[in-house]
Protein backbone atom coordinates (compact mmCIF):
# COMPACT_ATOMS: atom_id res chain seq x y z
CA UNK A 1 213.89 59.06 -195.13
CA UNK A 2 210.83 57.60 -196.93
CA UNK A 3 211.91 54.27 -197.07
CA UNK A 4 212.38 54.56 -193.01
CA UNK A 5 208.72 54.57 -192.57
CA UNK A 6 207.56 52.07 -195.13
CA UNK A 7 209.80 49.64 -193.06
CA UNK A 8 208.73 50.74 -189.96
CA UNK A 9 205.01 50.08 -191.34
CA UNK A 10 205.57 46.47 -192.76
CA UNK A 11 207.22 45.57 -189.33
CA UNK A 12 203.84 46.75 -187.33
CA UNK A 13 201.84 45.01 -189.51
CA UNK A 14 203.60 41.85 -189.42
CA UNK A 15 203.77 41.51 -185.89
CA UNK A 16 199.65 42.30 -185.25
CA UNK A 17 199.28 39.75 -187.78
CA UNK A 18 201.84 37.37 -185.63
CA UNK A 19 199.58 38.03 -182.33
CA UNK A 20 196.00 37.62 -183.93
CA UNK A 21 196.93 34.59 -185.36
CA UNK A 22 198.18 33.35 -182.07
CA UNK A 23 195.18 34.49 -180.32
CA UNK A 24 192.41 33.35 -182.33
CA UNK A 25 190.86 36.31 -183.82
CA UNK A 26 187.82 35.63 -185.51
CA UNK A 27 187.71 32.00 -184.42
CA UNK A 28 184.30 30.71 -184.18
CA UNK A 29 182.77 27.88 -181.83
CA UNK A 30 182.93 24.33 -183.82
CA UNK A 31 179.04 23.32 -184.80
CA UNK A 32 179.78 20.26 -183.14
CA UNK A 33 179.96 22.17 -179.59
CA UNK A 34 175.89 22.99 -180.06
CA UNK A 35 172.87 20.94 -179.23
CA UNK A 36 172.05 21.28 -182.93
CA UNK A 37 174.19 22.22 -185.86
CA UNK A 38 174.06 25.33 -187.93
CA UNK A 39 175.15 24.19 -191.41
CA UNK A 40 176.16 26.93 -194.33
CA UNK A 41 174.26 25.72 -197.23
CA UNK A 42 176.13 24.98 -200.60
CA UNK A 43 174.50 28.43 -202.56
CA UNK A 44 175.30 30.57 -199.28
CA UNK A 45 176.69 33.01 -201.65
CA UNK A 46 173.22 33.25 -203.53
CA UNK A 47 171.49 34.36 -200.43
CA UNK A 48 170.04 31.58 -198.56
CA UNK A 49 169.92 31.23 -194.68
CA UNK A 50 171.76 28.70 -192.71
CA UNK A 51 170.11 25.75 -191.46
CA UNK A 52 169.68 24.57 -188.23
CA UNK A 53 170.29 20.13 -188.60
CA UNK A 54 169.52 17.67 -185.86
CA UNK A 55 170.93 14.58 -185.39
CA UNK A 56 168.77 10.85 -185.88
CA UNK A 57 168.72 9.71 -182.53
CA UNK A 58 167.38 6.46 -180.66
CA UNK A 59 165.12 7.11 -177.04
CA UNK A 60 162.46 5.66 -174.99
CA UNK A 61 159.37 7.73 -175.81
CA UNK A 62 155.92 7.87 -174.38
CA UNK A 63 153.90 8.46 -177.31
CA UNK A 64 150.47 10.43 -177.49
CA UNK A 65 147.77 11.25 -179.95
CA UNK A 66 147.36 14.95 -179.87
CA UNK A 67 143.86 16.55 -180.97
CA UNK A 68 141.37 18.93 -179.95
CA UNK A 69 137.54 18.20 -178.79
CA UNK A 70 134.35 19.60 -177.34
CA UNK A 71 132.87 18.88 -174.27
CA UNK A 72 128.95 17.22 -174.61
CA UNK A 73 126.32 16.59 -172.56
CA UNK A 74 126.38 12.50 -172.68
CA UNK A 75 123.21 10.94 -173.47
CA UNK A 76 120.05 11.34 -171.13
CA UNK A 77 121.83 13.78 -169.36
CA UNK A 78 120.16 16.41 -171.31
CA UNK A 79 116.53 16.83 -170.90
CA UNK A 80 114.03 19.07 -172.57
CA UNK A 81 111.08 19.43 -170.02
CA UNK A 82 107.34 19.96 -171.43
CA UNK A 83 103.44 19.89 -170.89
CA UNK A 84 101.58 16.85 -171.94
CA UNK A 85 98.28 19.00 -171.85
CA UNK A 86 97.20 22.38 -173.68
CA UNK A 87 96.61 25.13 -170.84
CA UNK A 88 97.71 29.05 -169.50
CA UNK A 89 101.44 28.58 -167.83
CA UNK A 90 99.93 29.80 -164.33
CA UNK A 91 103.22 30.09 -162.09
CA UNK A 92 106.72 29.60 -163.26
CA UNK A 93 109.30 28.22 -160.31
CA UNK A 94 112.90 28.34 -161.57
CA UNK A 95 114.59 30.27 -163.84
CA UNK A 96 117.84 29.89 -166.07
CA UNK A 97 120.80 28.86 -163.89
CA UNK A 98 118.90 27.07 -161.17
CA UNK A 99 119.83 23.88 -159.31
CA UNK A 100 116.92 21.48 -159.22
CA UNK A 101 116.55 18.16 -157.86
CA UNK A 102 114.68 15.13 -159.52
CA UNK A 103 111.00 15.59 -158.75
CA UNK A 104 111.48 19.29 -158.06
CA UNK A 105 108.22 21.54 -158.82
CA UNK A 106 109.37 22.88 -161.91
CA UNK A 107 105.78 24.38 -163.25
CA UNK A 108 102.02 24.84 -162.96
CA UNK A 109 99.54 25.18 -165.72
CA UNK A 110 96.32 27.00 -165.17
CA UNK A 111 94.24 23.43 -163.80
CA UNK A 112 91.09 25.08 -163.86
CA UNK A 113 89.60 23.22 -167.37
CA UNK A 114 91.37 20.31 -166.25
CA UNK A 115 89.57 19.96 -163.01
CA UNK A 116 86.22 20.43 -164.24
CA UNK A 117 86.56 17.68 -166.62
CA UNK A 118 87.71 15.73 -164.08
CA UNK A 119 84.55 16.59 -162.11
CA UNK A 120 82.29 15.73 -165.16
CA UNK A 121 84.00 12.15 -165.28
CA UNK A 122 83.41 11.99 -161.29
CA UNK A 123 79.98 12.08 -162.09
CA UNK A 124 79.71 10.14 -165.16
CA UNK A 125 80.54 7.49 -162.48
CA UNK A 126 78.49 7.95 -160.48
CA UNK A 127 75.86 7.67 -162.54
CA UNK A 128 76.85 4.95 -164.36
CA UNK A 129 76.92 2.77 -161.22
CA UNK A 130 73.51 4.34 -160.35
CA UNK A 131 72.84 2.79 -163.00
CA UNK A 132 74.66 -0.42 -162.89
CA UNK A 133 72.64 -0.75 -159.62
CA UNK A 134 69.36 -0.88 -160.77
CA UNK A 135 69.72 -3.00 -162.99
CA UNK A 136 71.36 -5.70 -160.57
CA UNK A 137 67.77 -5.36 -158.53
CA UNK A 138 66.08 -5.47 -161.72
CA UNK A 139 67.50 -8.84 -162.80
CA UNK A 140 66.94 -9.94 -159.41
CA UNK A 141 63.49 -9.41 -159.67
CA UNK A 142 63.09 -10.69 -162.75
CA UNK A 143 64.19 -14.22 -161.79
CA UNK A 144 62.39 -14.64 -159.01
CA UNK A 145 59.31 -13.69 -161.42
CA UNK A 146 60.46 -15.99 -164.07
CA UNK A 147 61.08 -18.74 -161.42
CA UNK A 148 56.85 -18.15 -160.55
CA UNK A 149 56.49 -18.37 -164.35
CA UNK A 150 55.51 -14.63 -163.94
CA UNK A 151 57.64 -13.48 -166.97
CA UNK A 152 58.96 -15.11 -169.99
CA UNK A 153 62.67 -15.93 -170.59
CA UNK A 154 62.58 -13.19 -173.07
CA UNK A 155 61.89 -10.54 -170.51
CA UNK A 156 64.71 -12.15 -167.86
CA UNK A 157 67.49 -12.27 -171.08
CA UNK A 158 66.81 -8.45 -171.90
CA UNK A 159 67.11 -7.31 -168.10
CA UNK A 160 70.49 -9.62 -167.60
CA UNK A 161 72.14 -7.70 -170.75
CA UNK A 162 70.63 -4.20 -169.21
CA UNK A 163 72.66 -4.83 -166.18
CA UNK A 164 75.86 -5.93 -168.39
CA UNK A 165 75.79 -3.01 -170.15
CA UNK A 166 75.40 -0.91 -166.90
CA UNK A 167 78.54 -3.12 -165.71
CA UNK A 168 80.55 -1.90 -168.75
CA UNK A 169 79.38 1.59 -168.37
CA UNK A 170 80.85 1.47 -164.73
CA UNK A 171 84.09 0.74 -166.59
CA UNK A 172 84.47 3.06 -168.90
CA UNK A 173 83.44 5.59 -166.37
CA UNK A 174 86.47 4.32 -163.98
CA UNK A 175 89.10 4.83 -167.39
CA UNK A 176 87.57 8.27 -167.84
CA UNK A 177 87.97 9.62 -164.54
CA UNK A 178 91.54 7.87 -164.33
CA UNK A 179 92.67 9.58 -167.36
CA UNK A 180 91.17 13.05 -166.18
CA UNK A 181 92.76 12.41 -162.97
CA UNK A 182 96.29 11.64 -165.22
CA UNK A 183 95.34 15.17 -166.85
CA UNK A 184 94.97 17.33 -163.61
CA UNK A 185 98.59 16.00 -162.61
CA UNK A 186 99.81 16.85 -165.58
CA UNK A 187 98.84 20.16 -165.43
CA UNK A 188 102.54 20.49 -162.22
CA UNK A 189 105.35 19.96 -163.96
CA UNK A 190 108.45 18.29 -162.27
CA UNK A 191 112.33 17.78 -162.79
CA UNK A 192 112.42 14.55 -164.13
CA UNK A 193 116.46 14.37 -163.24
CA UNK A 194 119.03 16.33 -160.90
CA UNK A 195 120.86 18.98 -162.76
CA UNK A 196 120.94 22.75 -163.88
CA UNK A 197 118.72 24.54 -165.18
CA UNK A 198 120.36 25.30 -169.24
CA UNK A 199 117.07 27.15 -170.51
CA UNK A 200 113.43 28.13 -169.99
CA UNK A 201 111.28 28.72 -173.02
CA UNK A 202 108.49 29.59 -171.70
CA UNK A 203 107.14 32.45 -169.18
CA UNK A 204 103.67 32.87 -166.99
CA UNK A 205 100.59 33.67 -168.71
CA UNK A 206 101.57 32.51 -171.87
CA UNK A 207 99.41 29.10 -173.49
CA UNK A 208 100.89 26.49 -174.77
CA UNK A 209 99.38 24.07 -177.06
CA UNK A 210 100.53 20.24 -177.03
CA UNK A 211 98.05 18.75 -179.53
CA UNK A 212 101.34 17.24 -181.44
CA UNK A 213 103.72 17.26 -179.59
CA UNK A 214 104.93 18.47 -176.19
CA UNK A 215 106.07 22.32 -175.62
CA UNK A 216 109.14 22.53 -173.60
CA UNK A 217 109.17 24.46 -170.86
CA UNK A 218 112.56 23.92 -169.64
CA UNK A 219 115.65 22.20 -170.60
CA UNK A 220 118.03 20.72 -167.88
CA UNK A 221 121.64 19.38 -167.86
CA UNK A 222 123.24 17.25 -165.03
CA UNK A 223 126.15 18.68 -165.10
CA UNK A 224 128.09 15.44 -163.51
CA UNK A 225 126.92 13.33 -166.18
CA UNK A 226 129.13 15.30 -169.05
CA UNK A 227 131.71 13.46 -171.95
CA UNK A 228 134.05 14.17 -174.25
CA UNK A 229 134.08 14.55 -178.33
CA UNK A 230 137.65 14.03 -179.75
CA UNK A 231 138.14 14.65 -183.01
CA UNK A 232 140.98 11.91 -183.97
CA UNK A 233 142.76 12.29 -187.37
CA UNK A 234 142.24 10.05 -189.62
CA UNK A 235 146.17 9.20 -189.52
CA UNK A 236 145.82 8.17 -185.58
CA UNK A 237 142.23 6.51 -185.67
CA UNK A 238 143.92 3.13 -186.21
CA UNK A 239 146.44 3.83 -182.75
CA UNK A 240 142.80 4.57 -181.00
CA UNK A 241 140.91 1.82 -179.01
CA UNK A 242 137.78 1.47 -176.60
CA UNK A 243 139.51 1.32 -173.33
CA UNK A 244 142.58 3.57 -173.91
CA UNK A 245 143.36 6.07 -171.53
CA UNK A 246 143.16 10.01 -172.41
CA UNK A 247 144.38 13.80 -170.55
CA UNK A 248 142.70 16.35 -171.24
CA UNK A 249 142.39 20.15 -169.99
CA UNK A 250 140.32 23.15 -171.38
CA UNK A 251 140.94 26.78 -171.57
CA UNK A 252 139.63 28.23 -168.47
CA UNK A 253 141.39 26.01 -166.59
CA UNK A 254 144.95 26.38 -167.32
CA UNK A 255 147.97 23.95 -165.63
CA UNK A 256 145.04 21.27 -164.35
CA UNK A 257 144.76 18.08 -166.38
CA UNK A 258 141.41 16.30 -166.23
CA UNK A 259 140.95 12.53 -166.67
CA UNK A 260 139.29 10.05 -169.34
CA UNK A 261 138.45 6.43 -170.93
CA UNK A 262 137.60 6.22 -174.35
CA UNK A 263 134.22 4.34 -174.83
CA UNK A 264 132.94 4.77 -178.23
CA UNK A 265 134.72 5.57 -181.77
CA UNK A 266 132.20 6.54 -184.32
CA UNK A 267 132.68 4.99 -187.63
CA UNK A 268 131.19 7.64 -189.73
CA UNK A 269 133.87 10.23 -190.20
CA UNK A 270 133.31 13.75 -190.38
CA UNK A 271 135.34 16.43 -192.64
CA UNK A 272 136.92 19.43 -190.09
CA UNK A 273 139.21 21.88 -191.39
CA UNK A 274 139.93 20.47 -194.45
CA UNK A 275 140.60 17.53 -193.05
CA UNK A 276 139.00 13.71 -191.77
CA UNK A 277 138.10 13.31 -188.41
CA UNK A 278 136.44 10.11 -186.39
CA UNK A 279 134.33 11.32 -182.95
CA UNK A 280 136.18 9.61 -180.48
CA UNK A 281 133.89 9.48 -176.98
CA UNK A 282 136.16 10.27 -173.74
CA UNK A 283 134.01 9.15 -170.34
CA UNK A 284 135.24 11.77 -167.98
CA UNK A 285 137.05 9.61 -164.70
CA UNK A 286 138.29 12.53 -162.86
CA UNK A 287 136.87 16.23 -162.78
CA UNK A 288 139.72 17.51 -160.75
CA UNK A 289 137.04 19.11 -158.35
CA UNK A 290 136.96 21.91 -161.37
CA UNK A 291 133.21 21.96 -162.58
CA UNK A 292 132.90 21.84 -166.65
CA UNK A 293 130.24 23.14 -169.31
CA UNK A 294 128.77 21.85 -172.11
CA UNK A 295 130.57 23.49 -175.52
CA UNK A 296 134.10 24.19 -173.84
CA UNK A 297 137.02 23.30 -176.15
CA UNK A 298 139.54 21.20 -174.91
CA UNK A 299 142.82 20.32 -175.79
CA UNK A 300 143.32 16.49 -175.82
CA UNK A 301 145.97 13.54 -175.38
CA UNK A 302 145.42 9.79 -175.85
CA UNK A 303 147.72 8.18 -174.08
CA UNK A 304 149.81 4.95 -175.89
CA UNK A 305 152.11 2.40 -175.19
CA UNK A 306 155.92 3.20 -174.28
CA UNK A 307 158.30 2.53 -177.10
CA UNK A 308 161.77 2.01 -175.78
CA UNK A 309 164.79 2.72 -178.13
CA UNK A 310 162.88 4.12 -180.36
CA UNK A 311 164.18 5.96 -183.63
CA UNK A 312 163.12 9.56 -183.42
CA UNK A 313 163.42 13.36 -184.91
CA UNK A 314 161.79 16.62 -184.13
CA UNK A 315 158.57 17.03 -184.72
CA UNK A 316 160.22 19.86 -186.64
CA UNK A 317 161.77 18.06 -189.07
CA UNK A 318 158.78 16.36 -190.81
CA UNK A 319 157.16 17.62 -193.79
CA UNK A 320 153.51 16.45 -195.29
CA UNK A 321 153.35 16.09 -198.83
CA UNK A 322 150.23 15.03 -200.66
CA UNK A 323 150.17 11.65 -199.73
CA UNK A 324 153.52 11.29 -198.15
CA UNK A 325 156.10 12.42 -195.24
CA UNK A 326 159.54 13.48 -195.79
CA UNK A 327 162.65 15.19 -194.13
CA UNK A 328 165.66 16.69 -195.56
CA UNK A 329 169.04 15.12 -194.45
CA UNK A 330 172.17 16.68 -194.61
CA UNK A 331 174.54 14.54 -197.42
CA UNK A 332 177.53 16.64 -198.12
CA UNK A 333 176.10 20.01 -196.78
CA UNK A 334 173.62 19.59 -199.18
CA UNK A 335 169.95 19.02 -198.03
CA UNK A 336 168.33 15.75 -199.52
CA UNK A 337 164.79 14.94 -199.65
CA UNK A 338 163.84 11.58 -197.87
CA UNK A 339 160.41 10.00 -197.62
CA UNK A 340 160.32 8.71 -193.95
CA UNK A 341 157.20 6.39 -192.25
CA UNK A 342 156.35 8.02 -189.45
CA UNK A 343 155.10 6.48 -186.15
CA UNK A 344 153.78 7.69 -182.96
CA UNK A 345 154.76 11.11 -180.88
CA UNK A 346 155.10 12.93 -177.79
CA UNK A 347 154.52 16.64 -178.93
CA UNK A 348 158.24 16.96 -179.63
CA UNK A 349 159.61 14.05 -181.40
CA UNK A 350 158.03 11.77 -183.41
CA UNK A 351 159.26 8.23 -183.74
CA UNK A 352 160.83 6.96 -187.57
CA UNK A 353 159.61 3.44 -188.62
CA UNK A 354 161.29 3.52 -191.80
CA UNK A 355 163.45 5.59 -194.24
CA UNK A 356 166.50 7.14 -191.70
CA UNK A 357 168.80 5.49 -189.17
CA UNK A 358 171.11 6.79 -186.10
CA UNK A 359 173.02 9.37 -187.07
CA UNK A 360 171.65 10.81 -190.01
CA UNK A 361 171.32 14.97 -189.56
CA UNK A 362 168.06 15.96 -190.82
CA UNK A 363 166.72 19.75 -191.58
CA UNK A 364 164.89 21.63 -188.82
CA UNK A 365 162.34 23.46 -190.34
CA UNK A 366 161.23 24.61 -193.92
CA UNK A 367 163.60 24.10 -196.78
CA UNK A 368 163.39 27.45 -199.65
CA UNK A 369 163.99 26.71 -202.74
């Protein structure tokens, strides 16, 4: 009776075995069906993950320079505004924020000093060509005199250098009341350009002192006059040139691309985040009809040259070493370490010069030891 049941057993088992086999039971998907392979490394047993491979592949690619930048006030578009004379800030007419327009009335200082110096050098003139005019008559005088042998040369020589030293008087007199004139009118200040209005400095009733140099009152930006500073890797500084077209967007402004030329690549380099940079100026071409600030980040692409067929990877796929770059490709289901030269990119693949060719399968992502 025992031996009924074992048979009965075996016979079950053999046919579930039969129809799993037939159906496919615990058949998985070939790697080849997938966009990119997942590969069981050779030590799978020790532990380690399976990789995800791509294949070497050849496309036309519109390569960019990818880096980050600030957005500066370009030059004279930034102007500090001062007083060229010492005096009491009398009335203040714009604060922080405010449109002006060039020759706007920006500031008065306290004229009162300065207009009673400029009376003092009205009449300084005044006397001076009182002056001036008595000694014409005089020398007139004298040379009718001299001509009646009524004085002596001596006396006619002394009364013509009287009158040129009235004459000179009457000039200096002139430059003095011209420059307190000057002084008076400096005592309004006014917008010297079109902008906004970044900072004042100052405030009403306080004095200000220019003896060495000029206090500033306020300091204005023209906002339409505003550029660029992309910081360019030291890797990509040879790919940039003056004339090369650039997108760029910023933070507060999310989905809208903005425009730019490149005009000027500095040649000193400067050391960001560890790394070497070159201040690449951007001329802004198109503002998008989005108004920018000074000091916003931006996120930057300089535009290059199509490549057709071009050899590329993911931008995955590439490691840095020291002074190297590298991928791993698959030989064998075993990664193997390649040193690659690396060309241009789009953000998401980045065109091989050297070191791989179609068809290799190289490592996506990092490789643990």
């Amino acid at each position: 009776m025992k031996s009924k049941y074992v048979w009965k057993g075996t016979l079950i088992a053999a046919v579930t075995a039969a129809i799993c086999l037939y159906s496919g039971c615990g058949r998985q998907d070939s790697p080849s069906e997938s966009p990119a392979a997942t590969v069981e490394p050779a030590n799978a047993s020790e532990g380690t993950a399976a990789r995800e491979a791509a294949a070497v592949v050849r496309r036309d690619i519109e390569p960019t320079i990818r880096t980050r930048g600030i957005i500066k006030p370009s030059v004279g578009s930034e102007v500090k505004v001062g007083s060229r004379v010492s005096g009491i800030v009398s009335r203040l007419h714009v604060k922080t924020g405010d449109r002006v327009t060039k020759g706007q009335l920006l500031a008065e200082l306290d004229p009162t000093e300065l207009q009673a110096q400029l009376n003092q050098a009205e009449a300084t003139l005044n006397n001076a060509r009182a002056q001036q005019e008595y000694a014409r008559l005089d020398v007139e005088r004298k040379r009718t005199l001299f001509q009646e042998d009524l004085v002596s040369q001596n006396e006619l020589d002394r009364s013509e250098r009287t009158y040129e030293v009235a004459a000179s008087s009457v000039q200096q007199a002139v430059a003095n009341l011209d420059y307190a004139r000057i002084q008076v009118r400096y005592a309004t200040i006014n917008a010297p350009i079109s902008g906004v209005v970044a900072s004042v400095t100052t405030q009403e009733g306080e004095t200000v002192a220019a003896s060495f140099s000029a206090p500033t009152f306020v300091t204005i930006i023209d906002l339409d006059r505003l550029e660029v500073w992309a910081y360019v890797d030291e890797t990509d500084i040879g790919r940039t040139k003056v004339g090369q077209k650039a997108i760029f967007g910023v933070e507060t402004y999310s989905g809208t691309n903005f425009e730019g030329t490149v005009t000027t690549i500095y040649p000193k380099a400067e050391i960001l985040d560890g790394g070497v940079k070159y201040v690449t100026i951007l001329q802004i071409t198109r503002l998008a009809d989005k108004p920018l600030r000074p000091e916003m980040s931006t996120r930057v692409m300089l535009l290059l040259e199509k490549i057709q067929n071009a050899l590329v990877v993911p931008n995955e796929a590439i490691h840095r070493g020291d002074l190297e770059k590298f991928v791993y490709v698959l030989q064998g289901g075993s990664p193997i370490k390649r040193v690659v030269q690396a060309g241009a990119g789009d953000g998401e693949v980045t065109v091989i010069l050297d070191g791989l060719a179609e068809g290799d399968q190289v490592i996506i992502g990092d490789i643990q030891d």
